[in-house]
Protein backbone atom coordinates (compact mmCIF):
# COMPACT_ATOMS: atom_id res chain seq x y z
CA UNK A 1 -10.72 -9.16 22.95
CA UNK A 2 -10.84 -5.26 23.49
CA UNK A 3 -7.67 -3.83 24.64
CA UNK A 4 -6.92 -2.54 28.38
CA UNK A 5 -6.75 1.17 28.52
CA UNK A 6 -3.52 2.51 29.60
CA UNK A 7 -1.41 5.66 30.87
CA UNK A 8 -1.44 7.74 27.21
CA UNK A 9 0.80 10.10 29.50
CA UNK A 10 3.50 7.68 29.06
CA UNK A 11 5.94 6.78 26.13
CA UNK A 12 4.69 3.50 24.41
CA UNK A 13 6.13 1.85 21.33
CA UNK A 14 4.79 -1.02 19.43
CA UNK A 15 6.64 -3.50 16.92
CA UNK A 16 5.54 -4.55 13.31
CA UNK A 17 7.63 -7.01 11.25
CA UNK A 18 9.04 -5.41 8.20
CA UNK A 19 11.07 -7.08 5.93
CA UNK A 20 12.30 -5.53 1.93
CA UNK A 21 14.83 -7.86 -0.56
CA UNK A 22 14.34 -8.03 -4.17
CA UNK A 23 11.58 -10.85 -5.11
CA UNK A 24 9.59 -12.11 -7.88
CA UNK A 25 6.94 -14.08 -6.71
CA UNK A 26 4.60 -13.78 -3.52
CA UNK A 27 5.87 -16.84 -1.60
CA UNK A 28 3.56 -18.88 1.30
CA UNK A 29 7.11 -19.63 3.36
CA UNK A 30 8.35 -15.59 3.79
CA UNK A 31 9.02 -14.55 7.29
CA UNK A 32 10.89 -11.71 7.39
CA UNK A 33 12.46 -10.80 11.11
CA UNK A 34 10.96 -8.32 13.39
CA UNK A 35 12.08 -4.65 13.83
CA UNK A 36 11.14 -2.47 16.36
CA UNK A 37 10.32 1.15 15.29
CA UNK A 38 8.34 3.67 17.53
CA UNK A 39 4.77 4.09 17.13
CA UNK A 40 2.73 6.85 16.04
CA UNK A 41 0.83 8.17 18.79
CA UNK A 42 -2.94 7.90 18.25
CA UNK A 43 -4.71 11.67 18.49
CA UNK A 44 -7.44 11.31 21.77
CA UNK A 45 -9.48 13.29 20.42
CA UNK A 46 -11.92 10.28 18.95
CA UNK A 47 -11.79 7.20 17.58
CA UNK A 48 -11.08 8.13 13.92
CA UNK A 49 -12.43 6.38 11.19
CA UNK A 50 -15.38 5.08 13.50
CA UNK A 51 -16.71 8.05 14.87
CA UNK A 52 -16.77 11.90 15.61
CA UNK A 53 -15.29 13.20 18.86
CA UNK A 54 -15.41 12.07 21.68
CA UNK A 55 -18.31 14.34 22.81
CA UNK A 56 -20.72 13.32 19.66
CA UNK A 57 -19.26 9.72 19.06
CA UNK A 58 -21.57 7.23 16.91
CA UNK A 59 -23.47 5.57 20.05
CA UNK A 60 -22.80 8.56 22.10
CA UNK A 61 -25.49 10.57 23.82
CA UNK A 62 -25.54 12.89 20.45
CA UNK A 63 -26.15 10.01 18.55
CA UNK A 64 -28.79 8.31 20.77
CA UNK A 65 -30.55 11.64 21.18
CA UNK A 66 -30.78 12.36 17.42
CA UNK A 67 -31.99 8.65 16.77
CA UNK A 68 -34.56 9.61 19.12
CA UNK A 69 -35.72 12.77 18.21
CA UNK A 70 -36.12 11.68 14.35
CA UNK A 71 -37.81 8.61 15.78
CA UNK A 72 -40.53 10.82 17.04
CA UNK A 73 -41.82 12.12 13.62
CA UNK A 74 -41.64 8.31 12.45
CA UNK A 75 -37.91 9.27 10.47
CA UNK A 76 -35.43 6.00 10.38
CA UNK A 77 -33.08 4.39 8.47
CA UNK A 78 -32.49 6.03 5.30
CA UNK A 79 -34.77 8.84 5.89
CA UNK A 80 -32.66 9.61 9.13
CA UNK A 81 -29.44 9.92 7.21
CA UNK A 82 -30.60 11.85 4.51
CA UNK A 83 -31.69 14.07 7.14
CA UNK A 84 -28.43 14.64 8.43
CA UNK A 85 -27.15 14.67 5.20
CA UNK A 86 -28.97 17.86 3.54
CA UNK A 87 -28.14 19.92 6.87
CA UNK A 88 -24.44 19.18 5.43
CA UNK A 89 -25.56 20.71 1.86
CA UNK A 90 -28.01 23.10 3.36
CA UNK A 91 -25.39 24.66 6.00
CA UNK A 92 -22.20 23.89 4.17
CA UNK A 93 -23.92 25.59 0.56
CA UNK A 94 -22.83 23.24 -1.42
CA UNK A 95 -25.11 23.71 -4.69
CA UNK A 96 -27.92 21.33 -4.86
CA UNK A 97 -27.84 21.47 -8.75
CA UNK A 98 -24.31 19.61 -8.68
CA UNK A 99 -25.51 16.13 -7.43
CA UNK A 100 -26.37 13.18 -10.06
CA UNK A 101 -27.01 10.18 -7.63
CA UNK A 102 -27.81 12.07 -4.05
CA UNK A 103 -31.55 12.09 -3.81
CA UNK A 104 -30.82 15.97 -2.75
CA UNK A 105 -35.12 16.42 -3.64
CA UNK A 106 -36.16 13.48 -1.23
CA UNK A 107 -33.00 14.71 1.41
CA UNK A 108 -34.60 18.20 1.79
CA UNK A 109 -38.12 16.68 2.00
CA UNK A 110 -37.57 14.75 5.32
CA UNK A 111 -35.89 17.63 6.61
CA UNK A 112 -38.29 20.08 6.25
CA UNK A 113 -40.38 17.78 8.72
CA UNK A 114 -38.12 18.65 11.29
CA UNK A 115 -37.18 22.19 9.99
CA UNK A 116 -38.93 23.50 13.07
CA UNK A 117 -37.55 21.54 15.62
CA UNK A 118 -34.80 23.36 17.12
CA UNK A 119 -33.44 20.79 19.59
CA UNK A 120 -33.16 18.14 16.11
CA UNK A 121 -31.20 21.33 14.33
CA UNK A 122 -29.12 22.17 17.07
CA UNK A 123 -27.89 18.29 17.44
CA UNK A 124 -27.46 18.88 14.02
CA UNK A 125 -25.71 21.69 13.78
CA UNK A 126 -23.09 20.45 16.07
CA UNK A 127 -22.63 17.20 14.32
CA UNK A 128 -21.63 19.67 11.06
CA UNK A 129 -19.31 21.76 13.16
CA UNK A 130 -17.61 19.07 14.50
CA UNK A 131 -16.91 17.05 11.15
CA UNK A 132 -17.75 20.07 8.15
CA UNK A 133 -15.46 17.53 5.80
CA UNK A 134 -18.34 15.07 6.24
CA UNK A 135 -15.66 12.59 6.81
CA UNK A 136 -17.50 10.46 9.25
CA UNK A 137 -20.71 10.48 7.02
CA UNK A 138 -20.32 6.79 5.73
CA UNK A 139 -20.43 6.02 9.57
CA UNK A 140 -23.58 7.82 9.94
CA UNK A 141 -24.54 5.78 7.41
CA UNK A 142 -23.64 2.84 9.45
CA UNK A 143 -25.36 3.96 12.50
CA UNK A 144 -28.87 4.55 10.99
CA UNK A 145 -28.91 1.64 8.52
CA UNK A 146 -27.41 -0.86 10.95
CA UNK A 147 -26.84 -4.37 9.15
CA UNK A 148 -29.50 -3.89 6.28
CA UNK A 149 -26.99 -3.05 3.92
CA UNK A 150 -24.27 -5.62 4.86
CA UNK A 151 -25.72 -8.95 5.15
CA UNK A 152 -24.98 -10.94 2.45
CA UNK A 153 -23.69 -8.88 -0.25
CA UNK A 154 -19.90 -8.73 1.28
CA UNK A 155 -19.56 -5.48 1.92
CA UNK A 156 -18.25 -3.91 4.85
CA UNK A 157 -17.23 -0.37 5.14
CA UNK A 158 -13.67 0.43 5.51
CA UNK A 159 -12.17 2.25 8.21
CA UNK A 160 -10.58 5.63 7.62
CA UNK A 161 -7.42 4.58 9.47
CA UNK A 162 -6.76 1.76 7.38
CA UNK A 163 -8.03 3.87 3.84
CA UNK A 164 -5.39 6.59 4.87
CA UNK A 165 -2.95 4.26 5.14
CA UNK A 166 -3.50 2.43 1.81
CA UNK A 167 -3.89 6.08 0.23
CA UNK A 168 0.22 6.60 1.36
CA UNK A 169 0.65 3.08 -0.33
CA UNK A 170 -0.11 4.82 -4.05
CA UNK A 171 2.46 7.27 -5.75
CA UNK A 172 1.30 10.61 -6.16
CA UNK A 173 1.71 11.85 -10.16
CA UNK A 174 0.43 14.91 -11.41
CA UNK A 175 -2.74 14.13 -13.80
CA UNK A 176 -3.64 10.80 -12.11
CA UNK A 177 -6.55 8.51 -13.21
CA UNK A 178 -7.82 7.42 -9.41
CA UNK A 179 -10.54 5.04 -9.58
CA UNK A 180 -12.49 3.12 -6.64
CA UNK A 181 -14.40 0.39 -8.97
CA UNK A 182 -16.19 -0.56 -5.38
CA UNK A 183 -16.42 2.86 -3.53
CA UNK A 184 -18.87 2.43 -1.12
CA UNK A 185 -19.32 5.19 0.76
CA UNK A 186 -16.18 7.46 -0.65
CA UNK A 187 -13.57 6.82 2.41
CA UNK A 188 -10.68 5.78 -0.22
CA UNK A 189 -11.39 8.37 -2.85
CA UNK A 190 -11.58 11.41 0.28
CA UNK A 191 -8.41 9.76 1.99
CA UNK A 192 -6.71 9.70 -2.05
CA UNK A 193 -7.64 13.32 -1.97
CA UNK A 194 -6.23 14.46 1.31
CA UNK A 195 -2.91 12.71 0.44
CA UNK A 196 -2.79 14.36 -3.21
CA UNK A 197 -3.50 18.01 -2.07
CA UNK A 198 -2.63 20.50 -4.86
CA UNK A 199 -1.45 17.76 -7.33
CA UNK A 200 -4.24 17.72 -9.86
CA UNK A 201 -5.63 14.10 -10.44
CA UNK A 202 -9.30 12.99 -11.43
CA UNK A 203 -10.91 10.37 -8.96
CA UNK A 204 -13.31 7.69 -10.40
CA UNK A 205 -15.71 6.15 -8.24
CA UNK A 206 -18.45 3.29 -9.08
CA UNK A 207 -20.95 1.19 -6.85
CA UNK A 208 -23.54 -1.38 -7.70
CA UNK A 209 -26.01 0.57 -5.26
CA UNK A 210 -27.08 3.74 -5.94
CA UNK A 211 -27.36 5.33 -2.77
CA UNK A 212 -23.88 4.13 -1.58
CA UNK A 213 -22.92 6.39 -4.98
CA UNK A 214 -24.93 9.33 -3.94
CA UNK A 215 -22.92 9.05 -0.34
CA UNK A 216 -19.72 9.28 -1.87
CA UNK A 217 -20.71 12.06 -4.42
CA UNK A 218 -21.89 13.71 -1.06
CA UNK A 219 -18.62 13.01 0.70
CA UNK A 220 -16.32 14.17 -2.39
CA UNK A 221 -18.37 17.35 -2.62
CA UNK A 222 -18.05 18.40 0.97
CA UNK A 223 -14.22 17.35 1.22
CA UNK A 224 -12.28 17.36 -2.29
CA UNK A 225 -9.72 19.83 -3.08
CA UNK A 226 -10.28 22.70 -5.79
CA UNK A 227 -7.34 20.95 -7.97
CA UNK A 228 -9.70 17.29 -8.28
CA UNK A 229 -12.12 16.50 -10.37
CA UNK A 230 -14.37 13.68 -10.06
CA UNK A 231 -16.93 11.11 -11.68
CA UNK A 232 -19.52 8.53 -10.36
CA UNK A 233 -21.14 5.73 -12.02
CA UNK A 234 -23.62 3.14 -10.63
CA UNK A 235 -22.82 -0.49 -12.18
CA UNK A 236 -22.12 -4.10 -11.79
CA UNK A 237 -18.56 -4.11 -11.66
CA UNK A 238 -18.21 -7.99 -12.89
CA UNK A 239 -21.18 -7.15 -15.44
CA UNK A 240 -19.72 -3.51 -16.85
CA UNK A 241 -18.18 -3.92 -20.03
CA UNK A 242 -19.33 -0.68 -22.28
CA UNK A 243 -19.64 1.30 -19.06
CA UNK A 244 -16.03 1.30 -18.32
CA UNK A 245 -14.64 1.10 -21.79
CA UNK A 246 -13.15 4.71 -21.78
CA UNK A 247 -11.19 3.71 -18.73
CA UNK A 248 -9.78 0.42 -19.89
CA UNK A 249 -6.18 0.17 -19.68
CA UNK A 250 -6.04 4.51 -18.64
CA UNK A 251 -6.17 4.22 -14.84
CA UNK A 252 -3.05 4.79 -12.99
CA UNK A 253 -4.16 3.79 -9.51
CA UNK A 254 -6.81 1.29 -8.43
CA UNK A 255 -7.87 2.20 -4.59
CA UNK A 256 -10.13 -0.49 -3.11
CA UNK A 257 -12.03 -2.89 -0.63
CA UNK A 258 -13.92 -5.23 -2.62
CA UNK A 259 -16.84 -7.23 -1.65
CA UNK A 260 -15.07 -10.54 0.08
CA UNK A 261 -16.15 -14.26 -1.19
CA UNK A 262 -19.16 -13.56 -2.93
CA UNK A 263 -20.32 -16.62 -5.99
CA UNK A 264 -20.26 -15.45 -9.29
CA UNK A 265 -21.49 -18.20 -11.70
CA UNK A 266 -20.37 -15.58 -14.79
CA UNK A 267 -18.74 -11.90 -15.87
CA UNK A 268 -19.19 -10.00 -19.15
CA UNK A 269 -15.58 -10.19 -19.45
CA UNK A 270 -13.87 -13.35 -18.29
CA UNK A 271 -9.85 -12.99 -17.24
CA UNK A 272 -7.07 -15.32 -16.49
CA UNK A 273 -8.50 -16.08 -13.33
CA UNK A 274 -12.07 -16.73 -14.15
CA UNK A 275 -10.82 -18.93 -16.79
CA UNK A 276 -8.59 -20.73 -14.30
CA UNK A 277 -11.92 -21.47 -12.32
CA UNK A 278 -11.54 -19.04 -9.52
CA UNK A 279 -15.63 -18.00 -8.68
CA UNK A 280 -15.21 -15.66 -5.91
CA UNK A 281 -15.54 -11.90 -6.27
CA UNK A 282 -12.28 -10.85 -4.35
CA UNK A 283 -9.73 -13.19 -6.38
CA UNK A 284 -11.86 -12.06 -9.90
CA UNK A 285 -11.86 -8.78 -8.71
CA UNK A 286 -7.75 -9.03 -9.81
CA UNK A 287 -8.69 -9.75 -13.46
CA UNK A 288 -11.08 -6.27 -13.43
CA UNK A 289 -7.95 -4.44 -12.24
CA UNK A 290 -5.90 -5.95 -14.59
CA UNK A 291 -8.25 -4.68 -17.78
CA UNK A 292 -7.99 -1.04 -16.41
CA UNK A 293 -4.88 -0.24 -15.29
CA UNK A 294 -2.33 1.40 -17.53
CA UNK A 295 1.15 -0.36 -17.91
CA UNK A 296 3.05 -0.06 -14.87
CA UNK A 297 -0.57 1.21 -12.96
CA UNK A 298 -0.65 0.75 -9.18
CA UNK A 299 -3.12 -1.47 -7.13
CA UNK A 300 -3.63 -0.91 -3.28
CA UNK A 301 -6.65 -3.19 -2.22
CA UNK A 302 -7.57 -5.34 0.82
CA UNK A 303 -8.17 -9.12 -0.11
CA UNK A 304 -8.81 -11.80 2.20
CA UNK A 305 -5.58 -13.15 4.10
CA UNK A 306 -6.42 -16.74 2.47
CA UNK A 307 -5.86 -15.67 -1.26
CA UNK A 308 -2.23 -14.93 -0.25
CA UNK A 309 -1.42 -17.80 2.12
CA UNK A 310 -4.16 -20.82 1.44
CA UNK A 311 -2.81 -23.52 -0.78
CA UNK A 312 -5.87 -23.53 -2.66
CA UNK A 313 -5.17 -20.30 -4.07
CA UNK A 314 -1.53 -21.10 -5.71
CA UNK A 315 -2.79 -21.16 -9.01
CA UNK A 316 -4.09 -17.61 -8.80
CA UNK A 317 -0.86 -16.83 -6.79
CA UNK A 318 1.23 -17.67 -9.98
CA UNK A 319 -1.15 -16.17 -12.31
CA UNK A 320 -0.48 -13.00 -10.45
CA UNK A 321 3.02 -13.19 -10.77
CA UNK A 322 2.43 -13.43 -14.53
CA UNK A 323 0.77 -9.96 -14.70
CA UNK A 324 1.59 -8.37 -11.70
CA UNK A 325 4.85 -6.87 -9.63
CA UNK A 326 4.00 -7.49 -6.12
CA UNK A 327 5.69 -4.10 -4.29
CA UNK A 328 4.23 -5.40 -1.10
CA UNK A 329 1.75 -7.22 1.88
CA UNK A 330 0.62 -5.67 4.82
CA UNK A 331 -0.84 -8.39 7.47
CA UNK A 332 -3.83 -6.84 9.32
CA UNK A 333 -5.25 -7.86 12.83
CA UNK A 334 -8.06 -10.01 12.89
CA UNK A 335 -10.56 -7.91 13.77
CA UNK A 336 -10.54 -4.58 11.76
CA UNK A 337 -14.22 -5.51 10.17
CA UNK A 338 -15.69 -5.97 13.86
CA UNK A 339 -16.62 -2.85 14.06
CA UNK A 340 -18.35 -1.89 10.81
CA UNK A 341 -18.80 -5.68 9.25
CA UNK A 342 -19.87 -7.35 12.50
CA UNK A 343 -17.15 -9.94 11.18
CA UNK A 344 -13.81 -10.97 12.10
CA UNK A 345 -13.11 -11.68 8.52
CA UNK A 346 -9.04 -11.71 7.76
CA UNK A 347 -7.76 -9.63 5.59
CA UNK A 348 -4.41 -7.74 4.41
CA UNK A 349 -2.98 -5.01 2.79
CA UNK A 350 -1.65 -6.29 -1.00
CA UNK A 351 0.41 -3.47 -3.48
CA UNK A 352 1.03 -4.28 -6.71
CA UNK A 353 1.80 -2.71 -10.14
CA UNK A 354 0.62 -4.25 -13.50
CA UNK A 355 3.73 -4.83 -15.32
CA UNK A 356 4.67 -3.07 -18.79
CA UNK A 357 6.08 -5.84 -20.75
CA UNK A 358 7.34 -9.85 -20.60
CA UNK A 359 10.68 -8.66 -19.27
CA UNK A 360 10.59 -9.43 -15.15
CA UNK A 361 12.52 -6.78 -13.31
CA UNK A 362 14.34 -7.37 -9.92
CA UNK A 363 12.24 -4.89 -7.76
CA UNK A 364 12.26 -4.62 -3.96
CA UNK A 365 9.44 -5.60 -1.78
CA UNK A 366 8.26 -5.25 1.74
CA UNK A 367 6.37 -7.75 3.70
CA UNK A 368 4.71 -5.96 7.28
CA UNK A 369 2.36 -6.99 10.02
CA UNK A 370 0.65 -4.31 11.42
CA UNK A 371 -0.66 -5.54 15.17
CA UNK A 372 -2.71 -2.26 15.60
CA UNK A 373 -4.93 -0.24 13.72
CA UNK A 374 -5.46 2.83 15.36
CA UNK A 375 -8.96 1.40 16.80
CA UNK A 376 -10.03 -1.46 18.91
CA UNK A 377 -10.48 -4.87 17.61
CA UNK A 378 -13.43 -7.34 18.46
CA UNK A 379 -14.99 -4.54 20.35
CA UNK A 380 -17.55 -2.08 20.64
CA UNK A 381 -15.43 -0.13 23.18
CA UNK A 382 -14.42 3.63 22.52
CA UNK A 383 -10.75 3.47 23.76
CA UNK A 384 -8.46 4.92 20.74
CA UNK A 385 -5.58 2.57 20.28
CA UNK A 386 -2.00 2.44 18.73
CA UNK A 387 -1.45 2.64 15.29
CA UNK A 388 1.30 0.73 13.88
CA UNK A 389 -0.63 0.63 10.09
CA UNK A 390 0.56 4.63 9.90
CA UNK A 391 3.94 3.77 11.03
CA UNK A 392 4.58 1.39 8.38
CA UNK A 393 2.77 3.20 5.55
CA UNK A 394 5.12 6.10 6.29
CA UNK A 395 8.77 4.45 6.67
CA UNK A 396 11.09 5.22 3.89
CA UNK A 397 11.89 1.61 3.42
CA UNK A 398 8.12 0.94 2.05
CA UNK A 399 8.26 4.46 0.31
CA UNK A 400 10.83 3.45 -1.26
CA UNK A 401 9.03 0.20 -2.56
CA UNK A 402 6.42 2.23 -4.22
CA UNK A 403 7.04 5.18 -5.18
CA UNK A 404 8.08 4.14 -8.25
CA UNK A 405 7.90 7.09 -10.82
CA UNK A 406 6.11 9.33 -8.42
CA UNK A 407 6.26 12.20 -5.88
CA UNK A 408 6.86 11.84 -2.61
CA UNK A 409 4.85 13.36 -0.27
């Protein structure tokens, strides 16, 4: 159901349970009491994470119009984006020589068939101006390709609201190995940027399709700071074994949405959880994690809300209590896929840090249920909501849960 608008004029607060006590083990019966805490307003100037302002909105006017107008000289789908896409590189002058996976040659080409079209440019032009971070380029992306690129592999885009948020959720430490094993279209990596700033760190980022690879190397290019480096790859991440060798057991921070419940029959290198008979890509996506992090690495990733309540899932609930600390769980509204997954598809929030030896530590952990997102759930509708997600990413009470031999920033 979309949500009613209201008076923004006048003072609202919202409520998310948070609860923080020193556990072991992720438990199906914790219920931790509500607190109310004020809400962090939502800016009005557009719905963030989904589109650009509220004057050139995906599925506003601007939108429509430039659909249109490529439509005319028979440009769609890909060839539409990539349009929009080299006016970023062309305007912005980022160098063309950079790019390993964007198809800058084939980009440049279906812009040149509109080169002289000066109502296309100047629709353009103002989508650039708006947005010159490319930030909202993976929803672009969206917007031309429509569900091609979703249906059945799993994959739906994340929304920058939520990213940010599970960004805050990693400790910031000078020299940082960052990787995204499923980046999709860059959202975490950017978001893992913005948060770092001038702490240097080097940001990893792999896909199983190649263009989705070239839009993040696109996206890192337009937004990353001076003090980050980064490096793309294009593999299976269940069939990678060579490919990622150099990272195995060096990454300090694992930011991710992986593809949710897809079969896989076999991996090139079978975990814990594979071996326990788990077949789905989001539980054996833990055992992945588990080869690269470091000792004492973080993991912030969304995973279906089953895998940490559904009985059927205990086993791989213990087995991550074996490797893993769990710092925390962050209950999302159904919903928060609507808009770029076209699927109401449940998922939360899970933090947790590989541990360093046998020995299990008495740690603190918080349990939260964010009710808002910053965006409307189940809808199409443009009306910028609350979001409670921020509030709880940012109270000193999670903070303090993991930022656990880090900075805090």
């Amino acid at each position: 159901m979309a949500p009613k608008r209201t008076n923004h004029s006048r003072k609202r607060t919202t409520r998310y349970t948070i609860s923080k006590r020193p556990v072991t083990k992720l438990k199906e019966d914790n219920t931790p009491k509500e607190a109310s805490l004020p809400v962090v307003q939502a800016s009005l100037n557009g719905f963030e994470g989904l589109s650009l302002t509220k004057q050139q909105s995906i599925g506003s006017a601007v939108s429509i119009a430039l659909h249109n107008a490529l439509r005319r000289y028979g440009i769609e789908g890909e060839e539409a984006f990539l349009v929009l896409a080299s006016r970023y590189l062309e305007t912005q002058k980022v160098a063309r020589c950079d790019f390993s996976f964007f198809p800058v040659e084939r980009g440049f080409a279906a812009l040149n068939i509109v080169a002289h079209d000066k109502q296309i440019l100047s629709i353009l032009d103002s989508i650039v101006i708006a947005d010159q971070q490319g930030r909202e380029l993976p929803t672009w992306y969206q917007f031309f390709f429509g569900r091609r690129f979703r249906e059945g592999s799993g994959k739906f885009f994340t929304p920058r609201t939520i990213a940010a948020a599970m960004a805050g959720l990693l400790p910031v430490q000078p020299g940082a190995i960052l990787f995204d094993p499923t980046c999709g279209g860059g959202t975490f990596l950017c978001e893992a940027s913005r948060r770092w700033g001038d702490v240097h760190c080097h940001l990893f980022g792999n896909d199983v399709d190649r263009m989705l690879v070239g839009l993040t190397e696109l996206a890192l290019a337009l937004s990353t700071s001076p003090h980050h480096s980064f490096t793309l790859s294009c593999f299976n991440l269940y069939d990678a074994d060579t490919e990622f060798q150099d990272l195995r057991g060096k990454v300090d921070g694992i930011l991710a949405n992986p593809p949710f419940s897809l079969p896989l029959e076999r991996v090139t290198k079978p975990g814990e959880l594979f071996a326990l008979g788990y077949r789905n890509s989001d539980a054996l996506f833990l055992d992945v994690c588990l080869d690269l992090l470091t000792p004492g690495g973080s993991l912030v990733c969304l995973l279906p809300h089953s895998l940490v309540v559904n009985s059927e899932f205990d086993q791989l609930r213990r087995s991550v209590d074996r490797h893993w600390e769990l710092c925390g769980v962050v209950t999302l509204p159904e919903g928060v896929f609507y808009l770029t997954g076209n699927t109401t598809t449940r998922a939360d929030i899970v933090r947790l840090r590989k541990r360093a030896g046998r020995h299990q530590r008495a740690h603190k952990v918080f349990f939260a249920n964010a009710p808002t997102v910053g965006f409307p759930l189940n809808s199409r509708a443009t009306y910028f909501g609350e979001n409670s997600l921020e509030a709880i990413a940012g109270d000193p009470r999670v903070l303090e849960c993991v930022n656990i031999n880090g900075v805090t920033r």
